[in-house]
Protein backbone atom coordinates (compact mmCIF):
# COMPACT_ATOMS: atom_id res chain seq x y z
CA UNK A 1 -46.95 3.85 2.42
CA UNK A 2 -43.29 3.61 0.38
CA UNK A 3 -42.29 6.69 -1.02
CA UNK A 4 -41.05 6.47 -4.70
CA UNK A 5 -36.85 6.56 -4.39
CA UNK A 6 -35.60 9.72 -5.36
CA UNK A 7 -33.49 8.60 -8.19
CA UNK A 8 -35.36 9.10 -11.53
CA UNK A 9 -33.07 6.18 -12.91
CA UNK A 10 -34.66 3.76 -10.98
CA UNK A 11 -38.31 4.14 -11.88
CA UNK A 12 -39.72 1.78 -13.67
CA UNK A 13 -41.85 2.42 -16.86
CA UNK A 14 -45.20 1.07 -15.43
CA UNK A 15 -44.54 3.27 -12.33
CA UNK A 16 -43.67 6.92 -14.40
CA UNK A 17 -47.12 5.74 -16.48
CA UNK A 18 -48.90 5.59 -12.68
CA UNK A 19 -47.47 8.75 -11.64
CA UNK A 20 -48.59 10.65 -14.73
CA UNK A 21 -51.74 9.02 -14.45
CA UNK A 22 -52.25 10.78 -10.91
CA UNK A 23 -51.35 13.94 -11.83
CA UNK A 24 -53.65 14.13 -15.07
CA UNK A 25 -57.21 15.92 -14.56
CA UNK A 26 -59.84 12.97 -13.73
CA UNK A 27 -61.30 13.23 -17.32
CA UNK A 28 -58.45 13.01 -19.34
CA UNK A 29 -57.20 9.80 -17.52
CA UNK A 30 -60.15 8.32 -17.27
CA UNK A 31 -60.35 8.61 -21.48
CA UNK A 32 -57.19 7.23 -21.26
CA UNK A 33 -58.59 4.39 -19.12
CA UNK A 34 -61.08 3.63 -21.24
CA UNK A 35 -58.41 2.81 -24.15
CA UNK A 36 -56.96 0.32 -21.92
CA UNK A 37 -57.52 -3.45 -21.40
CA UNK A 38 -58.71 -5.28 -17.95
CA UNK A 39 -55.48 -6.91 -17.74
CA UNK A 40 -53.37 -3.17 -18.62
CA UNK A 41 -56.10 -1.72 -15.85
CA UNK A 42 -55.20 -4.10 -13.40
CA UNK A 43 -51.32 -3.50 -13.52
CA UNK A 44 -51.78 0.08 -13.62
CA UNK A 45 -54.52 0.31 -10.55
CA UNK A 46 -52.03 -1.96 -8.37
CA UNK A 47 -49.09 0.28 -9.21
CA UNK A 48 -51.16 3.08 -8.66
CA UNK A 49 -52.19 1.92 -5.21
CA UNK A 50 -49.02 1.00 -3.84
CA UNK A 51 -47.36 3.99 -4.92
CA UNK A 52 -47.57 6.24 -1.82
CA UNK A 53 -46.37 9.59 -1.83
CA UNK A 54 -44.20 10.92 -4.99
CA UNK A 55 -41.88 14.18 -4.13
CA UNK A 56 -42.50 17.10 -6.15
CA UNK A 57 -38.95 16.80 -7.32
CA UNK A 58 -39.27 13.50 -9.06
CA UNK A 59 -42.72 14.71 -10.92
CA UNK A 60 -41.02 17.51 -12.20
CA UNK A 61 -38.53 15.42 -13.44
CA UNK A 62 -41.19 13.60 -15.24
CA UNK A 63 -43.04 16.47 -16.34
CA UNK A 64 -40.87 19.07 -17.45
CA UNK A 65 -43.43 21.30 -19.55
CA UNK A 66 -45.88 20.91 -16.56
CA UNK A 67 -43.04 22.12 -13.43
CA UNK A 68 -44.69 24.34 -12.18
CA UNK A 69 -48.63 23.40 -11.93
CA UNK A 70 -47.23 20.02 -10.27
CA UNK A 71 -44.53 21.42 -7.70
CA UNK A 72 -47.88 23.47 -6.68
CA UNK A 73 -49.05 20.78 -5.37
CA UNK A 74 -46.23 19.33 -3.52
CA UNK A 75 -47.13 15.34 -3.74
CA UNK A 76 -49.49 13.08 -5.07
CA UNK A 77 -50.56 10.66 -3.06
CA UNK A 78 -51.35 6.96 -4.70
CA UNK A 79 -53.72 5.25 -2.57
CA UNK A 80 -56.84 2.49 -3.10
CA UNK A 81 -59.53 5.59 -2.69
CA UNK A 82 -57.74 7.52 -5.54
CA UNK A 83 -57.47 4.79 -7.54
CA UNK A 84 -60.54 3.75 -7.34
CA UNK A 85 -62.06 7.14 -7.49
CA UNK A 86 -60.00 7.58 -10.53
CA UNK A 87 -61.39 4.14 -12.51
CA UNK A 88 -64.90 5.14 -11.93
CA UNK A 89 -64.64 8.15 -14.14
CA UNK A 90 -64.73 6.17 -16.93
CA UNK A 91 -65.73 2.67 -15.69
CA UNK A 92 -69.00 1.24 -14.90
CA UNK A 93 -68.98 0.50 -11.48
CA UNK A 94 -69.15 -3.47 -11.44
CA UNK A 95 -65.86 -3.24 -13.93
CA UNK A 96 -64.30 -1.21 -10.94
CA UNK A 97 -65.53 -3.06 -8.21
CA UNK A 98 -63.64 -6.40 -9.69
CA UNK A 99 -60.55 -4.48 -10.22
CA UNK A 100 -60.42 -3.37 -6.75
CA UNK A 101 -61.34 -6.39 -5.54
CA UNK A 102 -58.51 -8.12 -7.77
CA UNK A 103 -55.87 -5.58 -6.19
CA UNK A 104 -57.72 -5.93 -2.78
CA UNK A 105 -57.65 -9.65 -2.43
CA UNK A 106 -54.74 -12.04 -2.12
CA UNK A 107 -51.77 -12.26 -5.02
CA UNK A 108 -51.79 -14.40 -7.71
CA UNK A 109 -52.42 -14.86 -11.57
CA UNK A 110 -55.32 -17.32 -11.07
CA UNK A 111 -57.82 -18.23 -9.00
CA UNK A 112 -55.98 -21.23 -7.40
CA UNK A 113 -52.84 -19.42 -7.25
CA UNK A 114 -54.83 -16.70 -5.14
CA UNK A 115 -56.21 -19.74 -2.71
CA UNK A 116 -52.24 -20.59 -2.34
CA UNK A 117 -52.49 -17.27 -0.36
CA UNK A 118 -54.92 -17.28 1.57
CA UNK A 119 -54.84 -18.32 5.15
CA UNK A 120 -55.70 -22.07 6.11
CA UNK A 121 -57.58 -21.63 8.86
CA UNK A 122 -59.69 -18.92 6.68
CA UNK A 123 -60.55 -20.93 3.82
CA UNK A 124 -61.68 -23.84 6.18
CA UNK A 125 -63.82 -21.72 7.43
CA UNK A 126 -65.58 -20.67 4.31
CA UNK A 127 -65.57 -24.79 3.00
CA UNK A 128 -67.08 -26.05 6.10
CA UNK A 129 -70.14 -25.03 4.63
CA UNK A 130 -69.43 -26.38 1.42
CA UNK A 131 -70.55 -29.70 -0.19
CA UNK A 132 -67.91 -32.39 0.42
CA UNK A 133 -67.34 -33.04 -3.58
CA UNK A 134 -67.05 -29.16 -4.00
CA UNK A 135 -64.41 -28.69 -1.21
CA UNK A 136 -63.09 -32.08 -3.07
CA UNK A 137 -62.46 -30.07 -5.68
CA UNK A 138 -61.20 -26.91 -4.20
CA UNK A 139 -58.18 -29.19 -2.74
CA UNK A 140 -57.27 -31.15 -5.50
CA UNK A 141 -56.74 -27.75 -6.97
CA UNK A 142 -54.28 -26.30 -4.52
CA UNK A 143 -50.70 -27.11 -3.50
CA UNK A 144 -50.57 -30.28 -1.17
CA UNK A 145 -48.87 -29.01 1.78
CA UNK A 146 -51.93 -26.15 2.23
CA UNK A 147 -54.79 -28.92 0.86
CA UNK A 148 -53.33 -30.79 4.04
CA UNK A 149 -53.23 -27.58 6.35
CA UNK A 150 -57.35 -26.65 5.29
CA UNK A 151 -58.43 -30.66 5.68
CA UNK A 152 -56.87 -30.93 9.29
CA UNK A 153 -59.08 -27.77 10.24
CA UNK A 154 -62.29 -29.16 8.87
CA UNK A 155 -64.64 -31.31 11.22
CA UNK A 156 -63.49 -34.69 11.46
CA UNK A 157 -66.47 -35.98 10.19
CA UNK A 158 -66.59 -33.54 7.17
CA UNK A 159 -62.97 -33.60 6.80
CA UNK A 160 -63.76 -37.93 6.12
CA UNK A 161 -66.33 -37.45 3.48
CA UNK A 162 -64.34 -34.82 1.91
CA UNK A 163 -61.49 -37.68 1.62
CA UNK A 164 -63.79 -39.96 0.20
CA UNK A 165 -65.18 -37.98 -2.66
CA UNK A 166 -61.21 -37.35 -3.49
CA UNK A 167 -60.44 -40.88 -3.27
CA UNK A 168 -63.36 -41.55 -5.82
CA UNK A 169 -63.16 -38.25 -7.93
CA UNK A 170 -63.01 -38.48 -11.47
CA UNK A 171 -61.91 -36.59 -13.87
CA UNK A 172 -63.50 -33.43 -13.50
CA UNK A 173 -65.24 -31.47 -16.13
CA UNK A 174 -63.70 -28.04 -17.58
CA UNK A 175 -67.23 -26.28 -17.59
CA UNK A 176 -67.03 -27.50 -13.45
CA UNK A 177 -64.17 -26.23 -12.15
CA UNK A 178 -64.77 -22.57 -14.88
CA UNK A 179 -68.30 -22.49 -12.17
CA UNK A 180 -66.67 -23.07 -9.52
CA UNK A 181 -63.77 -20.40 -9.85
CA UNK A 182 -66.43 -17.66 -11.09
CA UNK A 183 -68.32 -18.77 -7.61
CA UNK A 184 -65.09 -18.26 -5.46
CA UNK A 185 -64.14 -15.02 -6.78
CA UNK A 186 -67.97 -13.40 -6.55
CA UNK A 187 -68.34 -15.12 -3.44
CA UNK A 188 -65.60 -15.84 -1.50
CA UNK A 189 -62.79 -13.85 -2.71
CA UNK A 190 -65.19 -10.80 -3.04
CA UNK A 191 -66.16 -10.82 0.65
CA UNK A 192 -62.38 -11.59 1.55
CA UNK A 193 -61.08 -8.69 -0.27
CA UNK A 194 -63.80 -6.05 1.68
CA UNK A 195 -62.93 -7.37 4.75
CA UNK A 196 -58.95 -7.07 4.69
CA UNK A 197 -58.79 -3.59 4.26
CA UNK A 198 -56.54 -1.85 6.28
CA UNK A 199 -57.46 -0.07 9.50
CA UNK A 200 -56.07 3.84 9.65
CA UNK A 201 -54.20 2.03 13.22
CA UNK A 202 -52.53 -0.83 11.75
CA UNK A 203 -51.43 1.34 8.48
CA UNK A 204 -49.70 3.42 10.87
CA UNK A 205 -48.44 0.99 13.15
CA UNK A 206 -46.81 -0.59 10.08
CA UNK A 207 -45.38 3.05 9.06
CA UNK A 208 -44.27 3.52 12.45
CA UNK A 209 -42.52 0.16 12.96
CA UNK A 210 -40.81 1.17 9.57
CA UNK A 211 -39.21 4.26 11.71
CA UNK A 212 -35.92 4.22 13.54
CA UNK A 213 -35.89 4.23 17.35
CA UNK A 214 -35.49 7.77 18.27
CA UNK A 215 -37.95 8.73 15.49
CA UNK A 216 -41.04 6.14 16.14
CA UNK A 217 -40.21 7.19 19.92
CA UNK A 218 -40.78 11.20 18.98
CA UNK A 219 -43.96 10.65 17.06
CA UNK A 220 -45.54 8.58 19.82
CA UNK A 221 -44.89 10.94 22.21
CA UNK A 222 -45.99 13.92 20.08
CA UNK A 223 -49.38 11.34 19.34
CA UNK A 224 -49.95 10.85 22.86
CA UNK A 225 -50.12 14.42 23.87
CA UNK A 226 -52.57 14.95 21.03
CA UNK A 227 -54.69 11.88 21.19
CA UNK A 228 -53.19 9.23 23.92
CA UNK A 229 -56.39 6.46 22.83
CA UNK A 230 -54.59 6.53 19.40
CA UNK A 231 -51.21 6.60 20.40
CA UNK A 232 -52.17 3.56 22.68
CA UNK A 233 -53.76 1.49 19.78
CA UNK A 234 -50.38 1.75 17.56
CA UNK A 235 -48.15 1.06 20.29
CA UNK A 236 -50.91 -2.48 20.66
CA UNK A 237 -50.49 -2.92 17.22
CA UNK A 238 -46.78 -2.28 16.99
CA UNK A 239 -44.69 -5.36 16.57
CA UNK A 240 -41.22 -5.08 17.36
CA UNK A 241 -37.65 -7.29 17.14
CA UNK A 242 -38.11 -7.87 20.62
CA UNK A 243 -42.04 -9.53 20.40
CA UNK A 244 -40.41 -12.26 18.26
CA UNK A 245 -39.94 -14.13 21.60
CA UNK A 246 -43.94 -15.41 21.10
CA UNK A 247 -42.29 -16.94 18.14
CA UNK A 248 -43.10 -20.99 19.06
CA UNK A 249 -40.05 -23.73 18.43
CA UNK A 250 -41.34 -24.35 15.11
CA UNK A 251 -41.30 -21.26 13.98
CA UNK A 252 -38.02 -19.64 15.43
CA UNK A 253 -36.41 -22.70 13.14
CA UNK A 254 -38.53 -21.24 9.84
CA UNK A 255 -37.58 -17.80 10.74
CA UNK A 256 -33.64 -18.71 11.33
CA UNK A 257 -33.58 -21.12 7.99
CA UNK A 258 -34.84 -17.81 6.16
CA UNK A 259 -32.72 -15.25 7.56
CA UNK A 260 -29.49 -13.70 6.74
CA UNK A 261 -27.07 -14.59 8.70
CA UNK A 262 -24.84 -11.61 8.79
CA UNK A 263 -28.22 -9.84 9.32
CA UNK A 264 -29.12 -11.73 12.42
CA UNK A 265 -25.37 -11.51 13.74
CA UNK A 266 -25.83 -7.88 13.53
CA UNK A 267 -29.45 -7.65 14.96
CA UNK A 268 -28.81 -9.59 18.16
CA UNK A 269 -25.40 -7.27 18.54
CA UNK A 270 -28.53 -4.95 20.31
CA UNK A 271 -31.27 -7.55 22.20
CA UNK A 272 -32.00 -8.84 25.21
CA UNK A 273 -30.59 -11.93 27.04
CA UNK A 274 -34.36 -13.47 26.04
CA UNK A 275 -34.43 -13.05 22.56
CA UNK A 276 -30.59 -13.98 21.88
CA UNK A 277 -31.96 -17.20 23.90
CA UNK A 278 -34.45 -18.03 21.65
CA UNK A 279 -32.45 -18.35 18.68
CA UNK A 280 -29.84 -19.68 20.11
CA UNK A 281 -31.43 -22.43 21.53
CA UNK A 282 -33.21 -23.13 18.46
CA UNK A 283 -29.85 -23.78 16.39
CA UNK A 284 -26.98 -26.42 16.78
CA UNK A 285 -24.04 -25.90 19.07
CA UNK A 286 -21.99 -25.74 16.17
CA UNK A 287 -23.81 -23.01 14.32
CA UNK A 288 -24.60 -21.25 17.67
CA UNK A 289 -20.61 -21.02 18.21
CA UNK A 290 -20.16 -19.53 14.77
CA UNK A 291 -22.89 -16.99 15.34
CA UNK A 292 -21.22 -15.68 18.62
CA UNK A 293 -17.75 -15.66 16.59
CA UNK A 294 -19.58 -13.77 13.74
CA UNK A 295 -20.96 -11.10 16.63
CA UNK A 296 -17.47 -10.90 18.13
CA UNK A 297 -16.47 -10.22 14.92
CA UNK A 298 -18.28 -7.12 14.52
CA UNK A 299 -17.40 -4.93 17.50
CA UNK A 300 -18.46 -1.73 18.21
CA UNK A 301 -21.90 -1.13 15.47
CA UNK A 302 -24.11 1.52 15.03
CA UNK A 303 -27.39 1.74 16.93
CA UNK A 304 -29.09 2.65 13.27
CA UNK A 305 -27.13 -0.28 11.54
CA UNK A 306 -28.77 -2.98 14.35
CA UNK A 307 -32.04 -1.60 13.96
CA UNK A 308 -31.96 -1.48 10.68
CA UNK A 309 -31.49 -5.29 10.80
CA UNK A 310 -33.61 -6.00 13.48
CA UNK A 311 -36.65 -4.31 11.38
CA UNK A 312 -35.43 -6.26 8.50
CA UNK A 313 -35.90 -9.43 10.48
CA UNK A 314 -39.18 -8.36 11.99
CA UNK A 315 -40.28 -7.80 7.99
CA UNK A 316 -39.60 -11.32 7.11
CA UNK A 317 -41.09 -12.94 10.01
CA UNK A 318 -44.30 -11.06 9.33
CA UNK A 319 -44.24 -11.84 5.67
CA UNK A 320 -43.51 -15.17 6.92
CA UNK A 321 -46.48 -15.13 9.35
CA UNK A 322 -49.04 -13.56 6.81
CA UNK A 323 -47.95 -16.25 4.59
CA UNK A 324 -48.87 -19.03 7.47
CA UNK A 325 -45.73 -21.17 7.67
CA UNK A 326 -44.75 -19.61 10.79
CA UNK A 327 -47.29 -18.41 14.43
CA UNK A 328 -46.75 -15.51 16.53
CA UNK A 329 -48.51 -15.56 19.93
CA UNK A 330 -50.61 -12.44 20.71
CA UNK A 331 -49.66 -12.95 24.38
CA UNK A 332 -52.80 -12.77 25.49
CA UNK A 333 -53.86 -15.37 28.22
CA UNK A 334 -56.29 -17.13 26.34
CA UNK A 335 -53.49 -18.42 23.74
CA UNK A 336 -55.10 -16.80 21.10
CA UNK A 337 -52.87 -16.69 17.60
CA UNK A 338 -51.99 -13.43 15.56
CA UNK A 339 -51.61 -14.47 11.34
């Protein structure tokens, strides 16, 4: 998890309302709660739940007439179990359970936006066993370029009637689609949002991968001699500057239209022959020769600036992988794909 900057200046209102809202006694925020609308909840849970730790220094800050019972306890932590634990003081439990699952689930205002975000090949797999006029529907709803994505992974057979019902849909009624969005999010986006929560191995595997060299390399090592099956599960689930050589054509292009290019100019100052291959084979001569110049440029760097802008790359290529416009080859010899 982030932890809040240090600088007081640079909190935001709705997160100084998330961090007092941890440190109140259950009771009294959950009164508080209860005050509140869904939407109000909503903002404040996600806030709350993406908060990570909070120093002891900023909350006194915060809470002046309160300094000392906080700094007692050190840090609050702002997770999804706190949260929720939190709401259902003063929630029913179904009113929780939705706002969870809201925060849980994929981004987005409305139901369609939140389909924009979810994986292809995972909402094919829940429409296959759709009717053909309701997945019809469902695709006529969403942006084009994904509609297209989620058809070609259909069966060819139900990917044809599903064309046909679009070719003769008509207007469709309001009362249709308001059934249809109340069945995705009970049934679809419900059972999407339990399953994506985060294994206690790939949250630290993220944290790690967050960690300069010297430091990821001392906590491994430390793991290992304390539990070595754990320390051998994050180091799996580790993805580093260097694993971007499963990147595919396609998606070394994506990645190199996105990036910065003073960033990669600096990250490469530190790779391997391999990886300076990759994108340098997947540019033009002419912007390959300015890329060199722009590394020449540089001379000597710091080992902490390059991996600084290594991890920065590695960020965007995952966001860009989560997202699906790019693939990222586990390796494995079975060609199976990581998203």
């Amino acid at each position: 998890m982030a932890k809040v900057k240090e600088d007081y200046r640079t909190l935001t209102g709705p997160q100084k309302a998330a961090m007092m809202f941890l440190s109140l006694p259950q009771e009294q925020a959950g009164k508080l709660l209860g005050l509140m609308e869904d939407d109000e909840i909503k903002e404040l849970s996600q806030i709350m739940s993406n908060l990570g730790t909070v120093s002891a220094n900023l909350l006194e800050r915060l809470f002046v007439d309160f300094a000392d019972a906080i700094s007692n306890t050190g840090s609050l932590v702002g997770s999804y179990q706190t949260t929720e634990r939190l709401l259902m003081k003063s929630l029913d439990k179904d009113r929780v359970n939705l706002i969870m699952e809201e925060i849980r689930g994929p981004a987005g205002r409305t139901m369609w936006d939140k389909l924009a975000n979810v994986h292809e090949q995972v909402l094919a797999n829940y429409l296959k066993n759709e009717y053909p006029q309701t997945v019809g529907v469902v695709l006529s709803k969403i942006k084009p370029d994904h509609a297209s994505r989620v058809l070609a992974l259909l069966p060819e057979g139900f990917a044809m009637e599903v064309v046909m019902r679009m070719l003769h849909m008509e207007a469709v009624q309001k009362e249709v689609v308001e059934t249809l969005e109340k069945t995705l999010r009970t049934e679809f986006m419900s059972n999407l949002a339990r399953g994506t929560r985060v294994d206690s191995h790939e949250m630290m595997a993220e944290i790690f991968n967050n960690l300069d060299r010297n430091t990821e390399s001392r906590f491994l090592t430390a793991l290992e001699e304390r539990n070595r099956e754990s320390a051998e599960k994050i180091r799996a689930l580790m993805f580093t500057f260097e694993d971007l050589i499963r990147l595919d054509t396609a998606g070394a292009q994506v990645l190199l239209r996105q990036v910065e290019k003073e960033k990669l100019a600096l990250a490469l100052k530190g790779a391997s022959d391999p990886i300076k291959d990759l994108f340098f084979q997947n540019m033009s001569a002419r912007a390959g020769k300015m890329l060199k110049e722009d590394m020449d440029g540089l001379g000597p760097v710091r080992l902490k600036d390059v991996e600084e802008a290594q991890t920065a790359i590695v960020t965007l290529a995952k966001e860009l992988s989560n997202s699906g416009q790019i693939t990222i080859s586990e390796g494995k010899e079975d060609g199976e794909l990581v998203y």
